[in-house]
Protein backbone atom coordinates (compact mmCIF):
# COMPACT_ATOMS: atom_id res chain seq x y z
CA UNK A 1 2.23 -20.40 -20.72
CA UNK A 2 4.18 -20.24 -17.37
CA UNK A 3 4.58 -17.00 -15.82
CA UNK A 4 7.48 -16.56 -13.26
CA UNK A 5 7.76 -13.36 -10.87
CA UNK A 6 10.79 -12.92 -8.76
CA UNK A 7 11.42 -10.84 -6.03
CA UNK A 8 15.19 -11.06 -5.46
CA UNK A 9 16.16 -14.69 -4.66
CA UNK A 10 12.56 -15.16 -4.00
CA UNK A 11 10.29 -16.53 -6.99
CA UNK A 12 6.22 -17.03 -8.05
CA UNK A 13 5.29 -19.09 -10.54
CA UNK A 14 2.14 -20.10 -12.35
CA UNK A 15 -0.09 -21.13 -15.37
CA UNK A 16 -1.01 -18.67 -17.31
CA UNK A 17 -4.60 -19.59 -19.01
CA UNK A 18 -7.05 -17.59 -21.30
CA UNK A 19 -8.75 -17.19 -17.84
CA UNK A 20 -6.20 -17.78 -14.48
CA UNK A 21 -7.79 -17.61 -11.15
CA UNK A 22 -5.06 -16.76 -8.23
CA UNK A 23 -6.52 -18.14 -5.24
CA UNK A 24 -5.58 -18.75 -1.77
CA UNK A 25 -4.42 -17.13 1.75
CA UNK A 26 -1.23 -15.25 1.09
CA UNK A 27 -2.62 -12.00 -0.42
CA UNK A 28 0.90 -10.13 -0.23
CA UNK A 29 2.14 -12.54 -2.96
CA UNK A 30 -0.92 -12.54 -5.02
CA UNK A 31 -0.72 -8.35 -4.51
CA UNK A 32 2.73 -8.51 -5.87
CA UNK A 33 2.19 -10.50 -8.84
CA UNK A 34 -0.26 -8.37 -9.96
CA UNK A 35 1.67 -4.88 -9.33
CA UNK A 36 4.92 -6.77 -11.02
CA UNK A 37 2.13 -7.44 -14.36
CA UNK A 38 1.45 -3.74 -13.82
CA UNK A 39 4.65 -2.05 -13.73
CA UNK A 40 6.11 -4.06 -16.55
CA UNK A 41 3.95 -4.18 -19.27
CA UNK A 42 1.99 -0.82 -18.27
CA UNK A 43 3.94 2.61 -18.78
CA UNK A 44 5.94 2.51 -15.02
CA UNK A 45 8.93 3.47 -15.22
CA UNK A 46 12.17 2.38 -13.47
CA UNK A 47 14.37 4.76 -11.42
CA UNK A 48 16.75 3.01 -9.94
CA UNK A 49 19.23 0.41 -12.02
CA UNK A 50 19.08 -2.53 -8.48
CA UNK A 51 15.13 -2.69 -8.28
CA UNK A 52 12.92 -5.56 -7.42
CA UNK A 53 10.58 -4.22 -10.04
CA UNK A 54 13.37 -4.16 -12.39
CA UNK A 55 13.12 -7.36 -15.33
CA UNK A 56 11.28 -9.22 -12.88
CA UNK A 57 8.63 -10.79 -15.38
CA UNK A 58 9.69 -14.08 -16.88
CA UNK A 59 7.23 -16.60 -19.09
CA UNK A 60 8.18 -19.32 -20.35
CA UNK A 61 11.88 -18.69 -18.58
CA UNK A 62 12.17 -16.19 -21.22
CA UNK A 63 12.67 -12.28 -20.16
CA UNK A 64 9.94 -10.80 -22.81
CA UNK A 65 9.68 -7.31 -23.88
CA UNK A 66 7.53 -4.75 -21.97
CA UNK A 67 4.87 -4.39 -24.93
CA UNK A 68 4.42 -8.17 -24.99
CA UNK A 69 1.02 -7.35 -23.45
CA UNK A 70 -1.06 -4.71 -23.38
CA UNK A 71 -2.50 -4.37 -19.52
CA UNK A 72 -5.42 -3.14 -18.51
CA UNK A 73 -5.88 -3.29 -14.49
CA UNK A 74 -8.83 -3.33 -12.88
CA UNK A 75 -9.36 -3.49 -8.49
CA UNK A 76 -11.79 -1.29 -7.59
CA UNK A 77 -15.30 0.54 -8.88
CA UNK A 78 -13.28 3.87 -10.08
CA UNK A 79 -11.18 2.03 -12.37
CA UNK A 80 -13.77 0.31 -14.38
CA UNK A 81 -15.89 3.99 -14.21
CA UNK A 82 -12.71 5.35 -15.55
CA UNK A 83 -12.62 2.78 -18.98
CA UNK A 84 -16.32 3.69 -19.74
CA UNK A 85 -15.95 7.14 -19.47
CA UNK A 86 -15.05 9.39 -22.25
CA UNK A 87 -11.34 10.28 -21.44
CA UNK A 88 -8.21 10.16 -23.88
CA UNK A 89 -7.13 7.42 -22.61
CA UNK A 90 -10.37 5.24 -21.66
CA UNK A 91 -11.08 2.06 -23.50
CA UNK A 92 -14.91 3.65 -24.67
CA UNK A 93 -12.38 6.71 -26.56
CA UNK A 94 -11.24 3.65 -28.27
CA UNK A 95 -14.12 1.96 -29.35
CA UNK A 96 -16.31 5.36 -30.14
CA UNK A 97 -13.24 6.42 -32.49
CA UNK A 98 -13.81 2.79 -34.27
CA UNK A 99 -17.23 3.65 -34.75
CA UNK A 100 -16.58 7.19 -36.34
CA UNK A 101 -13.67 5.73 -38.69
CA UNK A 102 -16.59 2.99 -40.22
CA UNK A 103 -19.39 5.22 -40.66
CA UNK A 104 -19.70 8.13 -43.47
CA UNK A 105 -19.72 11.69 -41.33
CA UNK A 106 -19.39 13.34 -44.29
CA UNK A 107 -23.32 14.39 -45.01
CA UNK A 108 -23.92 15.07 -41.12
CA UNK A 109 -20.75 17.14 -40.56
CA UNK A 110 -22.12 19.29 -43.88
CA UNK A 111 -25.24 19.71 -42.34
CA UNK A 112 -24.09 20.56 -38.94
CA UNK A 113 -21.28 23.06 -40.13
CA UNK A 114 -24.35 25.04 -42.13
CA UNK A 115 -26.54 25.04 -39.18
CA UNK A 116 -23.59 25.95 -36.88
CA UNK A 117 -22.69 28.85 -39.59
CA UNK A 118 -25.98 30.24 -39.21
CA UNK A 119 -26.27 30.02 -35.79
CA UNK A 120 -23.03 31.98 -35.22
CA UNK A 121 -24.03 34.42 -38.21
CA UNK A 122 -27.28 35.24 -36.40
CA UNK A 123 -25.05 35.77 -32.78
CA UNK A 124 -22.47 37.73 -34.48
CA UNK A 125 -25.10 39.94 -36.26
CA UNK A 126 -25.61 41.76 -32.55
CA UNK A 127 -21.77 40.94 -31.37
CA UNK A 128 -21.00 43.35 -34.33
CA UNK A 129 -22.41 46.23 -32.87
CA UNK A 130 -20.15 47.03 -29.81
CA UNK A 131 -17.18 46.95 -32.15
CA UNK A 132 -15.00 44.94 -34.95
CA UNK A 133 -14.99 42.16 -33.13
CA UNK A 134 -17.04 38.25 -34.29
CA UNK A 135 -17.09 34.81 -32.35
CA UNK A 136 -15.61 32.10 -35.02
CA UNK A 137 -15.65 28.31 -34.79
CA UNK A 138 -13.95 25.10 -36.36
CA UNK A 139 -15.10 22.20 -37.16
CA UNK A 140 -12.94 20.49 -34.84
CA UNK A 141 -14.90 21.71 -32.06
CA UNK A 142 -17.64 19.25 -33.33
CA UNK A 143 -15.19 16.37 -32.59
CA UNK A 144 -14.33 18.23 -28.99
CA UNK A 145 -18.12 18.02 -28.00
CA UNK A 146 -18.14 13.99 -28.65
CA UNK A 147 -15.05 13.17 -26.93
CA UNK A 148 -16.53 15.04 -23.91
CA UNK A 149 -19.40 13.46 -23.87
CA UNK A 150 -20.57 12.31 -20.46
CA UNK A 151 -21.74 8.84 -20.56
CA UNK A 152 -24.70 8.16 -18.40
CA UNK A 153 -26.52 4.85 -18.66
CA UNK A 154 -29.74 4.56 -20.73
CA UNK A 155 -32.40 6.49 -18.55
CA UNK A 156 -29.95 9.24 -17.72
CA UNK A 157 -28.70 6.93 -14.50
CA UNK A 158 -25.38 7.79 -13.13
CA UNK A 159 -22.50 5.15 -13.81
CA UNK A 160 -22.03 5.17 -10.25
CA UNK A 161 -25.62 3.82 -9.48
CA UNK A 162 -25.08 0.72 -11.16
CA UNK A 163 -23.84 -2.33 -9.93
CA UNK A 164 -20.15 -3.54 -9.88
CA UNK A 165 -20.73 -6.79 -11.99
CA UNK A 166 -22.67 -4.31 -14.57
CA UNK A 167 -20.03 -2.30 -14.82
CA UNK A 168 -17.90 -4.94 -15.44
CA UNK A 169 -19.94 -6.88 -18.12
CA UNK A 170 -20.35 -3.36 -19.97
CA UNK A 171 -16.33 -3.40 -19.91
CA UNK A 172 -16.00 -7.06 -21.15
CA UNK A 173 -18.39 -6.08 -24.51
CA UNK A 174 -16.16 -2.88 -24.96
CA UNK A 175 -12.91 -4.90 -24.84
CA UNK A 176 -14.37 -7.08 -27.59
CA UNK A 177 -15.33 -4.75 -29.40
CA UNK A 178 -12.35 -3.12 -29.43
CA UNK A 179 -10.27 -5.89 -30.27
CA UNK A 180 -12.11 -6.44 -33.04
CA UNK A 181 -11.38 -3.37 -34.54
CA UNK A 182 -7.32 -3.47 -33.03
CA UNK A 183 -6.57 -7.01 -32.49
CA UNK A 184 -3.49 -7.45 -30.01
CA UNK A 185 -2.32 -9.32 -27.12
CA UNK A 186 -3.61 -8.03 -24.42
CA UNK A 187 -3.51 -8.80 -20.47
CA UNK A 188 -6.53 -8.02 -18.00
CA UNK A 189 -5.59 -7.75 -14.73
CA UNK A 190 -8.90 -8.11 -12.27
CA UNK A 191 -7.74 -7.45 -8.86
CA UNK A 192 -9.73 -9.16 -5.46
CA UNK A 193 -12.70 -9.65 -7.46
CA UNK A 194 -14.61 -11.13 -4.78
CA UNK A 195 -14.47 -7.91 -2.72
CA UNK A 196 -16.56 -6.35 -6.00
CA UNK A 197 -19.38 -8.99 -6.82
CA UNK A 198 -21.30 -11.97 -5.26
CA UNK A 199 -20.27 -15.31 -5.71
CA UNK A 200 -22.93 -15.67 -8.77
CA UNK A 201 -21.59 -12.58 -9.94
CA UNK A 202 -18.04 -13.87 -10.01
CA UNK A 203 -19.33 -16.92 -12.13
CA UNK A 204 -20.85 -14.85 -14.73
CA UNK A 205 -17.91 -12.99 -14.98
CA UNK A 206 -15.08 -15.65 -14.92
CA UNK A 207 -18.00 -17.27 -17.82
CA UNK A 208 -17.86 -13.86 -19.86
CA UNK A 209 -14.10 -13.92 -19.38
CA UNK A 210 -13.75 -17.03 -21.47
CA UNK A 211 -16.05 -16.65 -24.02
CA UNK A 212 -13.92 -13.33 -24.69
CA UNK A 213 -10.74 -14.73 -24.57
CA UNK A 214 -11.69 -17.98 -27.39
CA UNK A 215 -11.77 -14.61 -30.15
CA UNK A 216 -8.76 -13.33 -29.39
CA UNK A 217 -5.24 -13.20 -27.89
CA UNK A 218 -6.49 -12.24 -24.79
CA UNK A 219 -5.34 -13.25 -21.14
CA UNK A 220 -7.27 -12.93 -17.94
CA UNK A 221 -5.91 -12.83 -14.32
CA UNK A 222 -8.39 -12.56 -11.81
CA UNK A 223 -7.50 -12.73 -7.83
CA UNK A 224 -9.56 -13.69 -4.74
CA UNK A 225 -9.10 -14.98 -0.93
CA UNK A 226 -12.76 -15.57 0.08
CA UNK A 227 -14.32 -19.00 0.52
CA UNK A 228 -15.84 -20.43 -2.67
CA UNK A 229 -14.93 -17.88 -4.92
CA UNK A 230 -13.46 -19.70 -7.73
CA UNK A 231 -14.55 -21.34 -11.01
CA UNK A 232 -13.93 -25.08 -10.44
CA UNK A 233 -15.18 -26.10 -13.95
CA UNK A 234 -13.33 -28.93 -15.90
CA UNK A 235 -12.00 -26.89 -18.18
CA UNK A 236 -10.96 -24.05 -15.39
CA UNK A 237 -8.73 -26.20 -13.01
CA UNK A 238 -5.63 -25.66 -14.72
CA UNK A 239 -5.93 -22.18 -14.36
CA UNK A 240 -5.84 -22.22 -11.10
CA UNK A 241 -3.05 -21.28 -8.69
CA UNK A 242 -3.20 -21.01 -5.10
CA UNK A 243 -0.81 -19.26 -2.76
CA UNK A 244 -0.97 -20.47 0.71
CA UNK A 245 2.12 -20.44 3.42
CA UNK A 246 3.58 -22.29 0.10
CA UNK A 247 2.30 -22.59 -3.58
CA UNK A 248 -0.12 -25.34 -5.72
CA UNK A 249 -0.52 -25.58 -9.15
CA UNK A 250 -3.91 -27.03 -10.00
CA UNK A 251 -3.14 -30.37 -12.40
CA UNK A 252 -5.38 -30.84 -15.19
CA UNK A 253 -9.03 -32.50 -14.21
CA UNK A 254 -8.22 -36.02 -15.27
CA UNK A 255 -4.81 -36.07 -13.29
CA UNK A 256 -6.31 -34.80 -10.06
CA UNK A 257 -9.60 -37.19 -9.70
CA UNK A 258 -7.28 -40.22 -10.33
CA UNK A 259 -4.62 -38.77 -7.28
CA UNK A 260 -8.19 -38.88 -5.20
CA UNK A 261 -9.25 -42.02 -6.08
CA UNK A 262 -5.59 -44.08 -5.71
CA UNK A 263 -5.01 -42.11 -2.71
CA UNK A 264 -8.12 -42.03 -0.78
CA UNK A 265 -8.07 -44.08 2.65
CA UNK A 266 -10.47 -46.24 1.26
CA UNK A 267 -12.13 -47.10 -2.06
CA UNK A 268 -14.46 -44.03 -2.74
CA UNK A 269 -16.56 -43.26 -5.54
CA UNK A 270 -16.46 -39.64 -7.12
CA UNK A 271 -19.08 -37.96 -9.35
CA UNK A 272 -17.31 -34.92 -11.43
CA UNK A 273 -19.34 -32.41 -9.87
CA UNK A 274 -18.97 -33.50 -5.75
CA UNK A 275 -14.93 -33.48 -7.09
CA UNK A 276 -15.43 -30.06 -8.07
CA UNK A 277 -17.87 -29.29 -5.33
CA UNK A 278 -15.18 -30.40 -2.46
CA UNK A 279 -12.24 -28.28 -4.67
CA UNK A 280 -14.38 -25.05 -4.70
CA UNK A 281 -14.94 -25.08 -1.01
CA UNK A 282 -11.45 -25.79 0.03
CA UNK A 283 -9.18 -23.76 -2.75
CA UNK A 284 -8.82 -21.41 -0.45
CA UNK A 285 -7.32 -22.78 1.69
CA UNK A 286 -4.82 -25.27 0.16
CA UNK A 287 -1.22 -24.84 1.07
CA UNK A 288 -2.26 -23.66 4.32
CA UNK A 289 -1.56 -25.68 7.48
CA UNK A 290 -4.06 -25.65 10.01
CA UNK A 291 -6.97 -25.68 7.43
CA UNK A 292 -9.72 -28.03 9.10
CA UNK A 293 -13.49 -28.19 6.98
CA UNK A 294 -15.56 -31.23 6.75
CA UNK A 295 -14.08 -34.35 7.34
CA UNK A 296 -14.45 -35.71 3.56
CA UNK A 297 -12.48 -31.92 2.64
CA UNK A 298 -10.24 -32.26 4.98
CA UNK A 299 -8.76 -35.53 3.69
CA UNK A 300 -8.72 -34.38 0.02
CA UNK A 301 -7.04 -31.06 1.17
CA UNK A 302 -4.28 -33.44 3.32
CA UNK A 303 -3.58 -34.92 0.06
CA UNK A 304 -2.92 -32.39 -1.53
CA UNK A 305 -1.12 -30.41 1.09
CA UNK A 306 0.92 -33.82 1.66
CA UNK A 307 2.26 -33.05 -1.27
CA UNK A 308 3.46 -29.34 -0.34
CA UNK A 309 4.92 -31.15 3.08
CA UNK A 310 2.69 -29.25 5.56
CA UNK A 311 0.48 -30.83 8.01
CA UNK A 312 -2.96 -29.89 9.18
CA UNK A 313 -5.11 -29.77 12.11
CA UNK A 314 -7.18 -32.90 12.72
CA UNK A 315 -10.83 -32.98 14.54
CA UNK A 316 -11.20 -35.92 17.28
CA UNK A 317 -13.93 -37.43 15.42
CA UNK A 318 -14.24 -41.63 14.91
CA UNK A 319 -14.58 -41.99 11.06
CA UNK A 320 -13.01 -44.14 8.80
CA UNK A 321 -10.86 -41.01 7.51
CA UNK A 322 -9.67 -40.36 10.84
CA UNK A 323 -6.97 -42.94 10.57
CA UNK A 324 -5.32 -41.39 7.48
CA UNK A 325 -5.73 -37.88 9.11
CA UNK A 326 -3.85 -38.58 12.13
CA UNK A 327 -1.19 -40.73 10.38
């Protein structure tokens, strides 16, 4: 599914996968992309008629409607806090309302409304005396006292105590849950990840992601800039789109380890993990001139960047690679 962004003449285009990983230098672009997702298929709404905001969300060079997805945005600690807590419009509402429509309430709310009826009876029996006044309840107020429930984690911690990628996880199982209940398509927007979690952390979340997204129609986005931060996995690398001084596409796994072995300077041998190895450490930083790693990076990163027409910064070192770097 290709997803196209402009911004007046100017247009960003990429893959959109179960799980997408936007990679790379240029954060402004990568920072736009995700507020254009945001303020068309969330609730923004448009003020003026000539706006770059305006129909500026294209996939498959078709102008969708605004509830082809349903968003949820995520780029800091408060706004995962704010889907667990119990708010109208939090994702845990959601799922706690799924849970009260499939079980029987019946017998408990009987129960409760006769111990809540004597309860009051017994207040009221002393409120009586200064006059003909009574306190009275509804039912209702039984449902009130659930949706404000404050949600704490198991040993009365705060949500605040716990980690970011816990936080996270707990979010992922509520989203599934709650697309069980209320399948629909449904973006989620994770916003510089790798300023939230460790580089493990981002694994096990990108990992989580996917096993998600293979139940339902669900999309992933998630954004980072920091070195190695990126799930280079077979099945990953066409998800992944990096925004340098100008854009790559990741091709497909098969495509890109025959481009490095036809185009190496000389006849190399490859393993699938040292291909994905050398891509994780320099996704970063493709379609960026002036990128210089290890020489063996470098020249697969000149390869690619050959193709984008820029040129990079070469280290005065006498290796066989050297030749085809300074060409």
């Amino acid at each position: 599914m290709n997803v196209e962004i402009t911004e007046f003449e100017k247009r960003f285009c990429f893959e959109l996968c179960p799980v997408t990983q936007l990679c790379g230098q240029n954060v402004r672009k990568k920072n736009y992309i995700f507020e254009s997702l945001r303020r068309y298929f969330g609730t923004f709404k448009y003020s003026e008629s000539k706006n770059k905001w305006r129909d500026n969300v294209f996939i498959d060079n078709n102008q969708v409607g605004r509830k082809f997805f349903s968003v949820l945005s995520i780029s800091n600690k408060i706004d995962i806090i704010q889907m667990i807590k119990m708010t109208k419009q939090s994702l845990l509402m959601e799922y706690v309302k799924n849970i009260i429509q499939d079980f029987d309430w019946q017998l408990h709310m009987r129960n409760l409304s006769e111990e809540i009826e004597i309860m009051f009876q017994i207040i009221n029996d002393q409120v009586n005396k200064v006059g003909d006044i009574e306190l009275s309840y509804s039912m209702s107020d039984v449902w009130d006292m659930v949706q404000k429930s404050e949600v704490s984690g198991i040993d009365d911690t705060e949500l605040s105590d716990k980690s970011n990628a816990e936080l996270i996880l707990i979010l992922l199982n509520i989203v599934d849950n709650v697309l069980k209940n209320n399948p629909k398509k449904t973006l989620i927007l994770f916003e510089n990840l790798d300023h939230l979690v460790s580089l493990e952390e981002y694994i096990e979340i990108i990992h989580a992601a996917e096993t998600i997204s293979k139940k339902y129609d669900l999309y992933f986005i998630f954004s980072s800039s920091l070195n190695k931060y990126v799930c280079c996995d077979v099945d990953y690398l066409e998800g992944i789109s990096v925004f340098g001084d100008v854009h790559f596409q990741m091709p497909e796994y098969n495509r890109l380890y025959l481009f490095l072995k036809e185009n190496y300077p000389y006849e190399k041998e490859f393993s699938n993990e040292h291909v994905q190895e050398i891509i994780c450490n320099i996704i970063q930083n493709i379609g960026q001139s002036n990128f210089l790693n290890t020489v063996e990076e470098n020249v697969v990163c000149k390869l690619i960047n050959q193709t984008l027409l820029l040129d990079d910064k070469i280290p005065d070192e006498k290796m066989p690679e050297m030749a085809f770097l300074k060409a």
